[in-house]
N, C-alpha and C. Protein backbone atom coordinates (compact mmCIF):
# COMPACT_ATOMS: atom_id res chain seq x y z
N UNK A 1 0.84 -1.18 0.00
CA UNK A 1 0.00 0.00 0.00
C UNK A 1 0.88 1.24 0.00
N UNK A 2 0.86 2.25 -0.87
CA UNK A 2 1.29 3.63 -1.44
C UNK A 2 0.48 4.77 0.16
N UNK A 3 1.64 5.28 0.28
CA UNK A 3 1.18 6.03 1.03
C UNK A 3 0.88 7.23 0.46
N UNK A 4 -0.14 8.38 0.49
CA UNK A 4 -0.25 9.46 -0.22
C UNK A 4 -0.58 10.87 0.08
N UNK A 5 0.31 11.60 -0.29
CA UNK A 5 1.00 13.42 0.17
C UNK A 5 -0.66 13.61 -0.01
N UNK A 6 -0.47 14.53 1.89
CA UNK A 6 -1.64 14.93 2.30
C UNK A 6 -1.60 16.89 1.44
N UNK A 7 -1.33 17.19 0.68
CA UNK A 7 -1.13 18.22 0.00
C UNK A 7 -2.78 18.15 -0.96
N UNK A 8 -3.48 19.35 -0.63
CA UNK A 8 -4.85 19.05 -1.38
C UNK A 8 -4.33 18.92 -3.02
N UNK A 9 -5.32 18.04 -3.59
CA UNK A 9 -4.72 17.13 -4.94
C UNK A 9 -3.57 16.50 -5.43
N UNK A 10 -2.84 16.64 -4.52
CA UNK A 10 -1.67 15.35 -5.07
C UNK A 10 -2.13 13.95 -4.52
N UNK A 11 -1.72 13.32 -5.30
CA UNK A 11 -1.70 12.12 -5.60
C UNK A 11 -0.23 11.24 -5.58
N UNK A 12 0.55 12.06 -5.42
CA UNK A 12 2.29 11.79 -4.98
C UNK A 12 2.43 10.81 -4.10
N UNK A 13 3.18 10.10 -3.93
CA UNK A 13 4.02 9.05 -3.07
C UNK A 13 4.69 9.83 -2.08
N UNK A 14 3.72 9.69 -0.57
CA UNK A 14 4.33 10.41 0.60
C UNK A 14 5.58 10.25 0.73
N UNK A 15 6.94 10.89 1.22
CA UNK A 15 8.10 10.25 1.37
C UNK A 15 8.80 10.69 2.57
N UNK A 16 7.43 11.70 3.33
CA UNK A 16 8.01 12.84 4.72
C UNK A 16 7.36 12.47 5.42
N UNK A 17 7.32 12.62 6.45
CA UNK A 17 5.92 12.52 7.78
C UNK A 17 6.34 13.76 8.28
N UNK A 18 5.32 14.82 8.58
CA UNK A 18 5.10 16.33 9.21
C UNK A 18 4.86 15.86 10.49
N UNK A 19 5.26 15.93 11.96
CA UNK A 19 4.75 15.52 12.73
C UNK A 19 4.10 16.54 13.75
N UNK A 20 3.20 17.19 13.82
CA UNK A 20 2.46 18.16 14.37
C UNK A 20 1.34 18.34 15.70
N UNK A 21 1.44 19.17 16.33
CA UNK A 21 0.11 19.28 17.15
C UNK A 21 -0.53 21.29 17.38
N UNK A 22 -1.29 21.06 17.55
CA UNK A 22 -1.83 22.80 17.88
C UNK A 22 -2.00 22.69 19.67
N UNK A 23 -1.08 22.92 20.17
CA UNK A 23 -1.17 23.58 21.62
C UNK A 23 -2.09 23.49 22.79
N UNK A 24 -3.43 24.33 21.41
CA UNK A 24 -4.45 24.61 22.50
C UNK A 24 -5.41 23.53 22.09
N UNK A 25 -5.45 22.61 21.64
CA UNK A 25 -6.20 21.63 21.46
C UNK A 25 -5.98 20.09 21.77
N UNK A 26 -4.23 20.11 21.46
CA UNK A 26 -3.58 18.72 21.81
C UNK A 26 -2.67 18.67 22.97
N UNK A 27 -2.41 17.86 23.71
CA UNK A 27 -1.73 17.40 24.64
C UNK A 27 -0.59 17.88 24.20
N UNK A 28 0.91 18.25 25.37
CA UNK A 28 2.00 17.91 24.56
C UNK A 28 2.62 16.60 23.59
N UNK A 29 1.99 15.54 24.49
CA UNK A 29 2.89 14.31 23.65
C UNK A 29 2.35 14.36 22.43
N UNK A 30 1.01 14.64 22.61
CA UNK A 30 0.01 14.30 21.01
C UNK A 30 0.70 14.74 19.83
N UNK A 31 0.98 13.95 18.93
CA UNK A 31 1.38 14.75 17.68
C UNK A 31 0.26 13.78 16.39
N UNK A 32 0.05 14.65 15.57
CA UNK A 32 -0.70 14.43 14.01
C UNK A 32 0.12 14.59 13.11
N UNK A 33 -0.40 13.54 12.04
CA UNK A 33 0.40 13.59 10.89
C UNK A 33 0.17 14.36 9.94
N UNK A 34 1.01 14.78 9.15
CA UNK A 34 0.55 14.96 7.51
C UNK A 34 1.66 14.18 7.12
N UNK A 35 1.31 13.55 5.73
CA UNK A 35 2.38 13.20 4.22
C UNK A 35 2.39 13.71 3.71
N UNK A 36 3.57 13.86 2.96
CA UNK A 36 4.58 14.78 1.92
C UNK A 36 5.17 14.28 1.08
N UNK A 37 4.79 14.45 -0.21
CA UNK A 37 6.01 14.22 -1.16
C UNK A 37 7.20 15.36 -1.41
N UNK A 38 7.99 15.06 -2.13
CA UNK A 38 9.00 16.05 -2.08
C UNK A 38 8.48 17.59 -2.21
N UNK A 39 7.88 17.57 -3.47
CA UNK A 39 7.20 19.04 -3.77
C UNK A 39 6.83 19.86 -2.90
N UNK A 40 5.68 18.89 -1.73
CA UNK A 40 5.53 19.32 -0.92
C UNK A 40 5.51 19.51 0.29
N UNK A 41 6.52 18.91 0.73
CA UNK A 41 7.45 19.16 2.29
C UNK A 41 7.26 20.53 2.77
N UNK A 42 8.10 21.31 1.63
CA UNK A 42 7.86 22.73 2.12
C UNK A 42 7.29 23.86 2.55
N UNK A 43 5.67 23.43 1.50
CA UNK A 43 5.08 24.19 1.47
C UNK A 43 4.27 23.82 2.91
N UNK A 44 3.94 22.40 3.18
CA UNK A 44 3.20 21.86 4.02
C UNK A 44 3.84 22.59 5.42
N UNK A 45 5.47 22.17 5.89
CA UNK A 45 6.15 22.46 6.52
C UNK A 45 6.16 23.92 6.94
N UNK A 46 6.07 24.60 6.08
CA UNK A 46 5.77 26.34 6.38
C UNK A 46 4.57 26.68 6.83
N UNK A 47 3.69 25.80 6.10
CA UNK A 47 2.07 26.35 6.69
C UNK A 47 2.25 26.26 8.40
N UNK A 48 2.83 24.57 9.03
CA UNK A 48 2.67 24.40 10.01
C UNK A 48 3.59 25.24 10.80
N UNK A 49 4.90 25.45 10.75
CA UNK A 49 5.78 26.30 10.86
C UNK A 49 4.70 27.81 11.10
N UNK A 50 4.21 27.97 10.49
CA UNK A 50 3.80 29.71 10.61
C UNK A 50 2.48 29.60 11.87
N UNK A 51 2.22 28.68 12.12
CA UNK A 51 1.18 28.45 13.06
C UNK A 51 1.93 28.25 14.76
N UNK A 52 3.09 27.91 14.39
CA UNK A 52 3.78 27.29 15.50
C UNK A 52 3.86 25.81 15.87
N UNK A 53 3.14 24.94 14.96
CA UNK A 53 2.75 23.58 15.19
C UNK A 53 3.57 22.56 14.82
N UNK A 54 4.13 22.75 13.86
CA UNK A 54 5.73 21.82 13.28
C UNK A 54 6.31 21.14 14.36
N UNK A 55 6.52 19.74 14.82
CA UNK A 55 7.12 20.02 15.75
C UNK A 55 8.78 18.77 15.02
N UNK A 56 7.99 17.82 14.10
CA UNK A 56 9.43 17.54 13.61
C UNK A 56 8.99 16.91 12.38
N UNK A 57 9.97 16.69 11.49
CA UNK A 57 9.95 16.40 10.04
C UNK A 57 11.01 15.18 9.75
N UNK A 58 10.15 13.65 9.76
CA UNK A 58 10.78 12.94 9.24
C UNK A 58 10.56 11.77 8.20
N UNK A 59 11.41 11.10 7.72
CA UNK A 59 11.12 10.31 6.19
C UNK A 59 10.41 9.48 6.81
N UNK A 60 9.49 8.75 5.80
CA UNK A 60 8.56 7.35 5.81
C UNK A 60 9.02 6.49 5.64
N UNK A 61 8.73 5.95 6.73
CA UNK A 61 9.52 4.44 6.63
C UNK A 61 8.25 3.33 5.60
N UNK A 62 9.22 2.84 4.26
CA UNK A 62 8.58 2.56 3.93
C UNK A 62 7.63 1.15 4.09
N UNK A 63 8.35 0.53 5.19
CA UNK A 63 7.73 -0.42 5.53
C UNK A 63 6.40 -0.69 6.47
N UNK A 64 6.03 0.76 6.82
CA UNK A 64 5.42 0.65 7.67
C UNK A 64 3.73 1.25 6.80
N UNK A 65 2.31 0.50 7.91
CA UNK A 65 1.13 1.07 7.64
C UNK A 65 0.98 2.13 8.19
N UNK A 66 -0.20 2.63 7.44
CA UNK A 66 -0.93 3.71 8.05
C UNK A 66 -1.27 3.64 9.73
N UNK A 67 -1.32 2.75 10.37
CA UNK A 67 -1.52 2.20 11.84
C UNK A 67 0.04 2.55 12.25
N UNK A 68 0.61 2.40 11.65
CA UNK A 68 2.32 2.84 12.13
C UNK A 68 2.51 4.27 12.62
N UNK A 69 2.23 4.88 11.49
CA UNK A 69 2.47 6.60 11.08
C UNK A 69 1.61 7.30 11.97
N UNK A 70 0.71 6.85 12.45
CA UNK A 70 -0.44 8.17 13.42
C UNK A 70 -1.42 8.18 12.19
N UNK A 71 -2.05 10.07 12.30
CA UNK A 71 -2.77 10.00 11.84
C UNK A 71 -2.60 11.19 11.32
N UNK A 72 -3.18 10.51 10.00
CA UNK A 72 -3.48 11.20 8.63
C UNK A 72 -4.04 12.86 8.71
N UNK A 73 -4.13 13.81 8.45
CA UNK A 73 -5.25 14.81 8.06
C UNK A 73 -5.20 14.84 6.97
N UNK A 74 -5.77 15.47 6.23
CA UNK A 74 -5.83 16.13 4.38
C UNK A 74 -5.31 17.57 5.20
N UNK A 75 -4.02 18.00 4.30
CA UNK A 75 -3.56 18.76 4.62
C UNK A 75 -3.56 20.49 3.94
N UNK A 76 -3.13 21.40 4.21
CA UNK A 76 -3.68 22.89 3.08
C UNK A 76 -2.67 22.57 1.34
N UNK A 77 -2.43 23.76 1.28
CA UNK A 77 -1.80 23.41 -0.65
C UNK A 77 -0.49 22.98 -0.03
C-alpha cells in the first residue's frame, strides 16, 4: 500500500511525515500527521511552521502502515 501526500490534490508518493500538534487543542505528547512528497514538504512544513505547530519532520519508513504513522489529516496546498 502507497502512502499518499496529504497536499490538497496530489496524488504523490508520501516520502516525509510532518509531525504536528496545535497547543491549545492537543496534549503535549500528542502529535498528528501529515504526508509529503518532495514538492511538498515545504510548502506543508511552512504552513505548520507559521502556526507554531511543526514540531518535527521525518522520512517514511517505507515499511510501515498507516496504523504505524499516526494520523493522517488532508492537509492545506
Amino acid at each position: 500500500m502507497s502512502l499518499t501526500c496529504s497536499a490538497k490534490d496530489c496524488r504523490a508518493t508520501a516520502v516525509w511525515s510532518l509531525l504536528w500538534n496545535n497547543p491549545k487543542l492537543h496534549t503535549a505528547d500528542r502529535r498528528k500527521t501529515w504526508l509529503a512528497c518532495d514538492e511538498h514538504r515545504g510548502p506543508l512544513a511552512d504552513f505548520l511552521t507559521a502556526r507554531q505547530f511543526l514540531r518535527a519532520v521525518e522520512p517514511v519508513d517505507p515499511v510501515a502502515g498507516p496504523d504505524d504513522i499516526g494520523e493522517s489529516d488532508d492537509g492545506g496546498s
